[in-house]
ModelCIF file with pLDDT and N, C-alpha, C, O atoms, coordinates in Angstrom:
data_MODEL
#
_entry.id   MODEL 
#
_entity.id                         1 
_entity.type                       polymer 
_entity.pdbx_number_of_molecules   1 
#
_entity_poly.entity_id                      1 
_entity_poly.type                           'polypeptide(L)' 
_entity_poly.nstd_linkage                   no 
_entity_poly.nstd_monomer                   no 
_entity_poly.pdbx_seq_one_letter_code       
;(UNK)(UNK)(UNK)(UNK)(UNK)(UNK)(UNK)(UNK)(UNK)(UNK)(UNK)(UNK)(UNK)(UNK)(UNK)(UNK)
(UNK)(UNK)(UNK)(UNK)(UNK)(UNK)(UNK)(UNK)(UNK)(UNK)(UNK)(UNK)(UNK)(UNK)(UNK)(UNK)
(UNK)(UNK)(UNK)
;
_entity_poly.pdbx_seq_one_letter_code_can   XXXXXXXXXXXXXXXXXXXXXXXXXXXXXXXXXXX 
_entity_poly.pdbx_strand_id                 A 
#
loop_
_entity_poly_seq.entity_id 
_entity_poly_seq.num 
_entity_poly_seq.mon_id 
_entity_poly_seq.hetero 
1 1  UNK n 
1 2  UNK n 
1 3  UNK n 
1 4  UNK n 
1 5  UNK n 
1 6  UNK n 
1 7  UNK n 
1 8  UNK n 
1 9  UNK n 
1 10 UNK n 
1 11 UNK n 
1 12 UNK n 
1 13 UNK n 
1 14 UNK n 
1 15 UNK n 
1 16 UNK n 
1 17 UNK n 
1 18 UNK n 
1 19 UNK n 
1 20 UNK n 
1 21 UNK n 
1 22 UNK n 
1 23 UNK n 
1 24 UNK n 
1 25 UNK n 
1 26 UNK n 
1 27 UNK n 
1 28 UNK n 
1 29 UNK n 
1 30 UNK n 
1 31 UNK n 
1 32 UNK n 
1 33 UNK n 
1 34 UNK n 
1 35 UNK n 
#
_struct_asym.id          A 
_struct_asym.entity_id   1 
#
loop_
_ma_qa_metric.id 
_ma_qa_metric.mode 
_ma_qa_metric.name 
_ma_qa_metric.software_group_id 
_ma_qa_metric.type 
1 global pLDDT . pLDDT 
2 local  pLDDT . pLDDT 
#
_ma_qa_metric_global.metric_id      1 
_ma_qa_metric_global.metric_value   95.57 
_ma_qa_metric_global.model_id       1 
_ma_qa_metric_global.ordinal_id     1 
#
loop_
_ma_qa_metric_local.label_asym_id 
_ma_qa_metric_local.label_comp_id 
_ma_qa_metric_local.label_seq_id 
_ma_qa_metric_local.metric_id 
_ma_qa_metric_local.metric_value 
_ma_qa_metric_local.model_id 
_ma_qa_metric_local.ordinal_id 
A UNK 1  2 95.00 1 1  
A UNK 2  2 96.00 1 2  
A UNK 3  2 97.00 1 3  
A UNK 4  2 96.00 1 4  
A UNK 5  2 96.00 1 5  
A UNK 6  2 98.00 1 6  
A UNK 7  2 97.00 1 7  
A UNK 8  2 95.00 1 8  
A UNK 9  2 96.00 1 9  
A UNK 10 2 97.00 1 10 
A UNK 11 2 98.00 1 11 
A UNK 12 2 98.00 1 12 
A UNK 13 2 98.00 1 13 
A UNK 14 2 97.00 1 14 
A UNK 15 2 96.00 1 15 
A UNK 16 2 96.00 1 16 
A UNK 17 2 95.00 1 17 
A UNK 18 2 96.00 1 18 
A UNK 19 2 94.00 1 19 
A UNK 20 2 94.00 1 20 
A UNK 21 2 95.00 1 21 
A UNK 22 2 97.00 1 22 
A UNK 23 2 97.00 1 23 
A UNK 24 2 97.00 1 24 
A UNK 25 2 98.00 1 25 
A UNK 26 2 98.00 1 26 
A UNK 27 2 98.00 1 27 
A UNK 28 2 97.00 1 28 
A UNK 29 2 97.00 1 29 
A UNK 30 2 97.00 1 30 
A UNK 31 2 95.00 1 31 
A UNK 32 2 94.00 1 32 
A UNK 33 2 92.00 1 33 
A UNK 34 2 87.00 1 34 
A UNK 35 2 81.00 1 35 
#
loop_
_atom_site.group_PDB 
_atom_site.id 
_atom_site.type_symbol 
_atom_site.label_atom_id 
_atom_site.label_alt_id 
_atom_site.label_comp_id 
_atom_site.label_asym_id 
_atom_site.label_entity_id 
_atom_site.label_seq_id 
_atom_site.pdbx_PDB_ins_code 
_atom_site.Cartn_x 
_atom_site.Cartn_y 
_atom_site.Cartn_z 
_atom_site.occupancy 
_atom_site.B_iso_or_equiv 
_atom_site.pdbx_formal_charge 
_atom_site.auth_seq_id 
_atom_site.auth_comp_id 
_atom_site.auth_asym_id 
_atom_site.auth_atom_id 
_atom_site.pdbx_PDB_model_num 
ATOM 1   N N  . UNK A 1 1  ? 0.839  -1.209 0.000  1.00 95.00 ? 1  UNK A N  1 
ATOM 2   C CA . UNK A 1 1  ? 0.000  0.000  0.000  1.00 95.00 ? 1  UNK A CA 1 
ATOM 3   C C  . UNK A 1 1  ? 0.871  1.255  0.000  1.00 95.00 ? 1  UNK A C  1 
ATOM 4   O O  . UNK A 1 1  ? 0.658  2.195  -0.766 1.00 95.00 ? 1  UNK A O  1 
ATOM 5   N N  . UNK A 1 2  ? 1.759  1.230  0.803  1.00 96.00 ? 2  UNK A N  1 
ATOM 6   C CA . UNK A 1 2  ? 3.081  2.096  0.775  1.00 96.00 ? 2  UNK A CA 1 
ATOM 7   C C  . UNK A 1 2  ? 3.474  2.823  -0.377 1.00 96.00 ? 2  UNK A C  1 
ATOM 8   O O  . UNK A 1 2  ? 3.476  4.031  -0.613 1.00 96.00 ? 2  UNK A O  1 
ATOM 9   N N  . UNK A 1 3  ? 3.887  1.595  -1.205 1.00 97.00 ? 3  UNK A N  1 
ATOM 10  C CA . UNK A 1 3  ? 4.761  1.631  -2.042 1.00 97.00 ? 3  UNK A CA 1 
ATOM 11  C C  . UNK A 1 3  ? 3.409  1.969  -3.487 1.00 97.00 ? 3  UNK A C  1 
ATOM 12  O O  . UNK A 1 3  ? 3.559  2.859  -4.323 1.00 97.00 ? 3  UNK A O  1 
ATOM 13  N N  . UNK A 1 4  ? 2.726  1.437  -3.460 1.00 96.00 ? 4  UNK A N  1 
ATOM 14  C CA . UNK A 1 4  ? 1.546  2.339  -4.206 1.00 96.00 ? 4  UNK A CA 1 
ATOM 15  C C  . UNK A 1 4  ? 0.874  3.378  -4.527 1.00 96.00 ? 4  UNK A C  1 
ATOM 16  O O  . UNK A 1 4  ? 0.315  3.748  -5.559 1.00 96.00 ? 4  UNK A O  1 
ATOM 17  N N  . UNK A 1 5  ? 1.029  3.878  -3.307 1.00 96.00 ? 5  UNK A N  1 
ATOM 18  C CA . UNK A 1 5  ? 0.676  5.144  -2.738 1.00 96.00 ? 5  UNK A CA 1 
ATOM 19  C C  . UNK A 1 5  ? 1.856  6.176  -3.247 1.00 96.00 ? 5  UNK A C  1 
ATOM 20  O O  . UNK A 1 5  ? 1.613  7.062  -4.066 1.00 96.00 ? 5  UNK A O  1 
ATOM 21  N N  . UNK A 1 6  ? 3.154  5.967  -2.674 1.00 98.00 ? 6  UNK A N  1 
ATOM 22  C CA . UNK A 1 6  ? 4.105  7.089  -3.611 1.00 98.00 ? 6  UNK A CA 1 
ATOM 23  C C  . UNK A 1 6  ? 4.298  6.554  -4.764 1.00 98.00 ? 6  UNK A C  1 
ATOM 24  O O  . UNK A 1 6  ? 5.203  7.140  -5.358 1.00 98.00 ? 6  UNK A O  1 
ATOM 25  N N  . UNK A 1 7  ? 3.719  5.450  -5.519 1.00 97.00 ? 7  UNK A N  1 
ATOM 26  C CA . UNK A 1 7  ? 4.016  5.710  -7.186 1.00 97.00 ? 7  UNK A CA 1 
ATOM 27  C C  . UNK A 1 7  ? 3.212  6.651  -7.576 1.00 97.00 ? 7  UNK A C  1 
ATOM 28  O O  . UNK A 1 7  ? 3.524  7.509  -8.401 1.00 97.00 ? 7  UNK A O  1 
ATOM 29  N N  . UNK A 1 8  ? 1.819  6.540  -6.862 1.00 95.00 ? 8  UNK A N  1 
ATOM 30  C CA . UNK A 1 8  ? 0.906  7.463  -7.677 1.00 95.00 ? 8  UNK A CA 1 
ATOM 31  C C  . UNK A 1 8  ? 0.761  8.877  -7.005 1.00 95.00 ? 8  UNK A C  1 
ATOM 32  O O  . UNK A 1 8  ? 0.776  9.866  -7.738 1.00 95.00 ? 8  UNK A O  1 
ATOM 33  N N  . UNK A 1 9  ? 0.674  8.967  -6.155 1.00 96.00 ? 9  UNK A N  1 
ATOM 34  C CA . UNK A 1 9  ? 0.965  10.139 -5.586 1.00 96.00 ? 9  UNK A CA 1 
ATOM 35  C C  . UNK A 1 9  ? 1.705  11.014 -4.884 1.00 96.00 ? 9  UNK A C  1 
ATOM 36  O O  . UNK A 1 9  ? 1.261  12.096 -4.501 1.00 96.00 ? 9  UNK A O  1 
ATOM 37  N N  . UNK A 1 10 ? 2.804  10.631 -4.682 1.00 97.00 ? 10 UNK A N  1 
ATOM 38  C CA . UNK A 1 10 ? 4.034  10.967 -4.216 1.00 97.00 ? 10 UNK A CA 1 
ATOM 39  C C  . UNK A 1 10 ? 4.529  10.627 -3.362 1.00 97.00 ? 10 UNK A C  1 
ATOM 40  O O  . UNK A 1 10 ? 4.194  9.463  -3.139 1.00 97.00 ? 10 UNK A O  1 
ATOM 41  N N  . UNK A 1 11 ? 5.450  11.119 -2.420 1.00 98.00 ? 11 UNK A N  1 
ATOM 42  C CA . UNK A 1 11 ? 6.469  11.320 -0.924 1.00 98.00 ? 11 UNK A CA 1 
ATOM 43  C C  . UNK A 1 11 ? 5.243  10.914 0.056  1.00 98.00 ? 11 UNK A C  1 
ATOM 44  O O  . UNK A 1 11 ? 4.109  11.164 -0.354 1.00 98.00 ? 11 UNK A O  1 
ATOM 45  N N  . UNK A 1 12 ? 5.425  10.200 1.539  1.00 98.00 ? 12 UNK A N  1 
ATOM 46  C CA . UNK A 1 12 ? 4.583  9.744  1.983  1.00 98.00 ? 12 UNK A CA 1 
ATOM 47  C C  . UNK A 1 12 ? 5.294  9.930  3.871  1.00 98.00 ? 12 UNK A C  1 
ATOM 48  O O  . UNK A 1 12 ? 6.439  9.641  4.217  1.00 98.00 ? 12 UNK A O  1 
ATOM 49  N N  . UNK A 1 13 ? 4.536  10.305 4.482  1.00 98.00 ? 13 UNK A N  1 
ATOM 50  C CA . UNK A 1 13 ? 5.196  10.505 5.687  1.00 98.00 ? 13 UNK A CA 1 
ATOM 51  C C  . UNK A 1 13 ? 5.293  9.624  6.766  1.00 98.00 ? 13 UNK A C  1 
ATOM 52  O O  . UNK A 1 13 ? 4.286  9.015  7.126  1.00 98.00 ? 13 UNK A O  1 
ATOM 53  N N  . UNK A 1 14 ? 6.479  9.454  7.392  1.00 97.00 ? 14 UNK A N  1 
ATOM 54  C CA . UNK A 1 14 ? 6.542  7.977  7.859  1.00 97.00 ? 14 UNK A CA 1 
ATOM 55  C C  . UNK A 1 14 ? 6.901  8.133  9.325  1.00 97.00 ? 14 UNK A C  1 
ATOM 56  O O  . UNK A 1 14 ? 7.426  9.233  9.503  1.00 97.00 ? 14 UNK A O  1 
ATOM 57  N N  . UNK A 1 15 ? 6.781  7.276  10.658 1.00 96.00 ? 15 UNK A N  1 
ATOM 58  C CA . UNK A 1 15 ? 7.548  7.812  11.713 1.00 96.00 ? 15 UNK A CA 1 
ATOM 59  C C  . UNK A 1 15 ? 8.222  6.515  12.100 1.00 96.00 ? 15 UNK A C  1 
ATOM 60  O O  . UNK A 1 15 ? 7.858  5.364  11.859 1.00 96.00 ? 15 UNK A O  1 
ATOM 61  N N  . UNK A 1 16 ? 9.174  6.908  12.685 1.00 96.00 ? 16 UNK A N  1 
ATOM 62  C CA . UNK A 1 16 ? 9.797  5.700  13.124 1.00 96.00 ? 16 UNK A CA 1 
ATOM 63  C C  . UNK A 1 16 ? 10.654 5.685  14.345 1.00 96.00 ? 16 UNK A C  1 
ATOM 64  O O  . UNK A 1 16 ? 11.366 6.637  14.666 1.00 96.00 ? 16 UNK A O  1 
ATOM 65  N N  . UNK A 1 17 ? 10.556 4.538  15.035 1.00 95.00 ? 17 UNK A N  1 
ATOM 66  C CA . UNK A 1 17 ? 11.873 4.863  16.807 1.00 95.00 ? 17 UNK A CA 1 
ATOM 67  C C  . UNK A 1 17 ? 13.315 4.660  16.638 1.00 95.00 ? 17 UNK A C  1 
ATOM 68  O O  . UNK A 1 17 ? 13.872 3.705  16.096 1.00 95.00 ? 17 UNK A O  1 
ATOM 69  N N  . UNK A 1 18 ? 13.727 5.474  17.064 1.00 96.00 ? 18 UNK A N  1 
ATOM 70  C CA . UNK A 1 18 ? 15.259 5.787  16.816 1.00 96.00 ? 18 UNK A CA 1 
ATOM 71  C C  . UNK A 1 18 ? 16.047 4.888  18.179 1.00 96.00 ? 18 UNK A C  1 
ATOM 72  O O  . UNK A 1 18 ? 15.661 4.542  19.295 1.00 96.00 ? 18 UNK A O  1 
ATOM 73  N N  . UNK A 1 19 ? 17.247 4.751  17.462 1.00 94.00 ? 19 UNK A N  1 
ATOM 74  C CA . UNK A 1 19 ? 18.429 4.143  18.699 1.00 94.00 ? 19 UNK A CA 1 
ATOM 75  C C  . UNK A 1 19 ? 19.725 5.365  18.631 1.00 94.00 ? 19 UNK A C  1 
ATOM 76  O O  . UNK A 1 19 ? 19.899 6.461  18.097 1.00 94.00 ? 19 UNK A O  1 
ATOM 77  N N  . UNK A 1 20 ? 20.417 4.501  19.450 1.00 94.00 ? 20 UNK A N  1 
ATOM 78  C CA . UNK A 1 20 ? 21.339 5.764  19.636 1.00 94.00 ? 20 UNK A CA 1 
ATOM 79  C C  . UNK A 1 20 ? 22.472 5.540  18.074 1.00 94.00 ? 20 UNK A C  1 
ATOM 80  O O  . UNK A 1 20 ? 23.361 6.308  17.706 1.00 94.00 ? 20 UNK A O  1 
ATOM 81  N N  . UNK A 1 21 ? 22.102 4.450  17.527 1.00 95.00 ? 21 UNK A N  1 
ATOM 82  C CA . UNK A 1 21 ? 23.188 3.570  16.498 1.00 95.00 ? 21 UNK A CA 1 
ATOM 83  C C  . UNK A 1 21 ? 23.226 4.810  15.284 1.00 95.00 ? 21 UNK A C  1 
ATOM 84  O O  . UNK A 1 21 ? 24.178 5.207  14.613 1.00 95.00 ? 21 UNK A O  1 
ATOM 85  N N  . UNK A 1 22 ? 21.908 5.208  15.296 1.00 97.00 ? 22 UNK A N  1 
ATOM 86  C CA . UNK A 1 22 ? 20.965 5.976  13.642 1.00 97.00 ? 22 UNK A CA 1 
ATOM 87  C C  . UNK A 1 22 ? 21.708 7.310  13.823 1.00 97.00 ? 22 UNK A C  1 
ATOM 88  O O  . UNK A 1 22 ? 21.681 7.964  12.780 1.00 97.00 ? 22 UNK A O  1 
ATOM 89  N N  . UNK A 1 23 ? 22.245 7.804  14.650 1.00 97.00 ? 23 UNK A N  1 
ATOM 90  C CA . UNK A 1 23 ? 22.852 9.224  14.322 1.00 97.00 ? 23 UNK A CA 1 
ATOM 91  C C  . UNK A 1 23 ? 23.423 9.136  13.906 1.00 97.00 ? 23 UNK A C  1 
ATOM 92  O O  . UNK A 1 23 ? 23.313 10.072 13.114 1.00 97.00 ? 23 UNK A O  1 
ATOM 93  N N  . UNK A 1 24 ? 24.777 8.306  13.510 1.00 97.00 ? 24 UNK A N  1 
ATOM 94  C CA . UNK A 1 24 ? 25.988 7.563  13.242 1.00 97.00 ? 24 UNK A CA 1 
ATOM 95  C C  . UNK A 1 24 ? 25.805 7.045  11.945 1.00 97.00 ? 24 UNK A C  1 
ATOM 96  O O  . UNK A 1 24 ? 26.899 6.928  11.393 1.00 97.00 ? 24 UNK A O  1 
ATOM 97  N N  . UNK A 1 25 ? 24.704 6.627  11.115 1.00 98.00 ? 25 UNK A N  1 
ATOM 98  C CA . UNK A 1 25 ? 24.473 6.208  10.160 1.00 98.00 ? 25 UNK A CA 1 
ATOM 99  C C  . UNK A 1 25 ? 25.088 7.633  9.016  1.00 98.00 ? 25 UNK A C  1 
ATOM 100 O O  . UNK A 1 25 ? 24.720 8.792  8.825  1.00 98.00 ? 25 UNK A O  1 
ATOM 101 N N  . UNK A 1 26 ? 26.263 6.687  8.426  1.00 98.00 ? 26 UNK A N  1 
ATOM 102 C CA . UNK A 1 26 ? 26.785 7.124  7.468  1.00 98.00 ? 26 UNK A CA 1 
ATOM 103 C C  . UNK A 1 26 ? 26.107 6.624  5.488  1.00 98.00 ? 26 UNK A C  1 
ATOM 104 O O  . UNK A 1 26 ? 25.853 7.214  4.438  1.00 98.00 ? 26 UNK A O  1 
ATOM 105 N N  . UNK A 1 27 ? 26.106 5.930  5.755  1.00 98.00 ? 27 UNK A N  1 
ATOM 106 C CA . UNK A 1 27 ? 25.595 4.632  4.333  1.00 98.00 ? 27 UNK A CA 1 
ATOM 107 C C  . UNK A 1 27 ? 25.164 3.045  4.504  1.00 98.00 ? 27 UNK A C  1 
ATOM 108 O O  . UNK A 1 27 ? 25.571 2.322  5.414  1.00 98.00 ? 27 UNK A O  1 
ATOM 109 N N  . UNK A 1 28 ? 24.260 2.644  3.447  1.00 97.00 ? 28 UNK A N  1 
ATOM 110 C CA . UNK A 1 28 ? 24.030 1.556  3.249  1.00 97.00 ? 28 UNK A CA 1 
ATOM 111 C C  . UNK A 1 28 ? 22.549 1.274  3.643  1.00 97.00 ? 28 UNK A C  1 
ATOM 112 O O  . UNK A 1 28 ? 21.717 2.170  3.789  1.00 97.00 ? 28 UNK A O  1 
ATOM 113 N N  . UNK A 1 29 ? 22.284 -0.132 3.810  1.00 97.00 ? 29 UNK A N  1 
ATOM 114 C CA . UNK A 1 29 ? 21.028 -0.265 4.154  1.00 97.00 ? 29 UNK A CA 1 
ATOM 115 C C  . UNK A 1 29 ? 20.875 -0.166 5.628  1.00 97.00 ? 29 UNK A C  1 
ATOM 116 O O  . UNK A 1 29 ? 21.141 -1.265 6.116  1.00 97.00 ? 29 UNK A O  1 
ATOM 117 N N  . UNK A 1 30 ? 20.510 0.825  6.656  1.00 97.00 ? 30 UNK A N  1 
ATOM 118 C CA . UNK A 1 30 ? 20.546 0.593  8.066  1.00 97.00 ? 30 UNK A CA 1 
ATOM 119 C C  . UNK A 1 30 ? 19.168 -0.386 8.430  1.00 97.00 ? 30 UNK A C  1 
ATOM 120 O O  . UNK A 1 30 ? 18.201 -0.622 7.706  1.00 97.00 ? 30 UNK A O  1 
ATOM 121 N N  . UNK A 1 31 ? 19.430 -0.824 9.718  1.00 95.00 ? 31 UNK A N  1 
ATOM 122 C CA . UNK A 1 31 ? 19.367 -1.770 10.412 1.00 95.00 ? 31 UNK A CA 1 
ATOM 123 C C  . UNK A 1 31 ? 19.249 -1.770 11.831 1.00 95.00 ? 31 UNK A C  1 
ATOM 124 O O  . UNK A 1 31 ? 19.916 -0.774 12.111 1.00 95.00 ? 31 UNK A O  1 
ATOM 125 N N  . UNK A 1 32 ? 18.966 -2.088 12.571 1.00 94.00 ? 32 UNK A N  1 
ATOM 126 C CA . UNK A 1 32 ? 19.415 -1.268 14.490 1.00 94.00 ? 32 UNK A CA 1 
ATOM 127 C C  . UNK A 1 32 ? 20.012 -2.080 15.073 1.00 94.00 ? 32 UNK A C  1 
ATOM 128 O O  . UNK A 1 32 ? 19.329 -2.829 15.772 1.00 94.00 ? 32 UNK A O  1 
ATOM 129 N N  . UNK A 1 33 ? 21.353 -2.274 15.056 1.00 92.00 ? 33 UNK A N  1 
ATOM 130 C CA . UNK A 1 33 ? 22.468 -3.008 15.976 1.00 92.00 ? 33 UNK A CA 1 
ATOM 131 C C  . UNK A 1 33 ? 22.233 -3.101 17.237 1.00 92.00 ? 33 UNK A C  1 
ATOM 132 O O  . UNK A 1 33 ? 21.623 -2.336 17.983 1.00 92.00 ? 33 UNK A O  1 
ATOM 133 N N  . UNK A 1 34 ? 22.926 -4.414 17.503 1.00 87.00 ? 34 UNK A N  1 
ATOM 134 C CA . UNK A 1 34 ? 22.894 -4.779 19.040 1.00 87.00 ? 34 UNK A CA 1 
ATOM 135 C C  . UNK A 1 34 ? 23.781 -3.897 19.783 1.00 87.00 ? 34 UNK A C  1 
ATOM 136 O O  . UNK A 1 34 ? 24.188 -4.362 20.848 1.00 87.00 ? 34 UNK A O  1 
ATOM 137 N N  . UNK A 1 35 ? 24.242 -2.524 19.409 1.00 81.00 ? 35 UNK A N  1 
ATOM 138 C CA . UNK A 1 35 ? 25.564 -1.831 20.228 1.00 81.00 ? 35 UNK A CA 1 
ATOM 139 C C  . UNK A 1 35 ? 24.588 -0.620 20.729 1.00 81.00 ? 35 UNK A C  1 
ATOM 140 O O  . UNK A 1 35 ? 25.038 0.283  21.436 1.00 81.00 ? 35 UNK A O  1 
#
């Protein structure tokens, strides 16, 4: 539904819970580490 939704109508607003790992996120596919 997501992914349907921004083909046809655009950017879509999302929320999500943060760790302390995600500030630090430089590249790639993130993930939330056990650190």
């Amino acid at each position: 539904d997501i992914m349907q939704e921004i083909l046809t109508s655009g950017p879509v607003q999302a929320t999500f819970r943060v760790y302390q790992d995600f500030f630090s996120y430089e590249s790639g596919v993130y993930r939330h580490s056990p650190f």
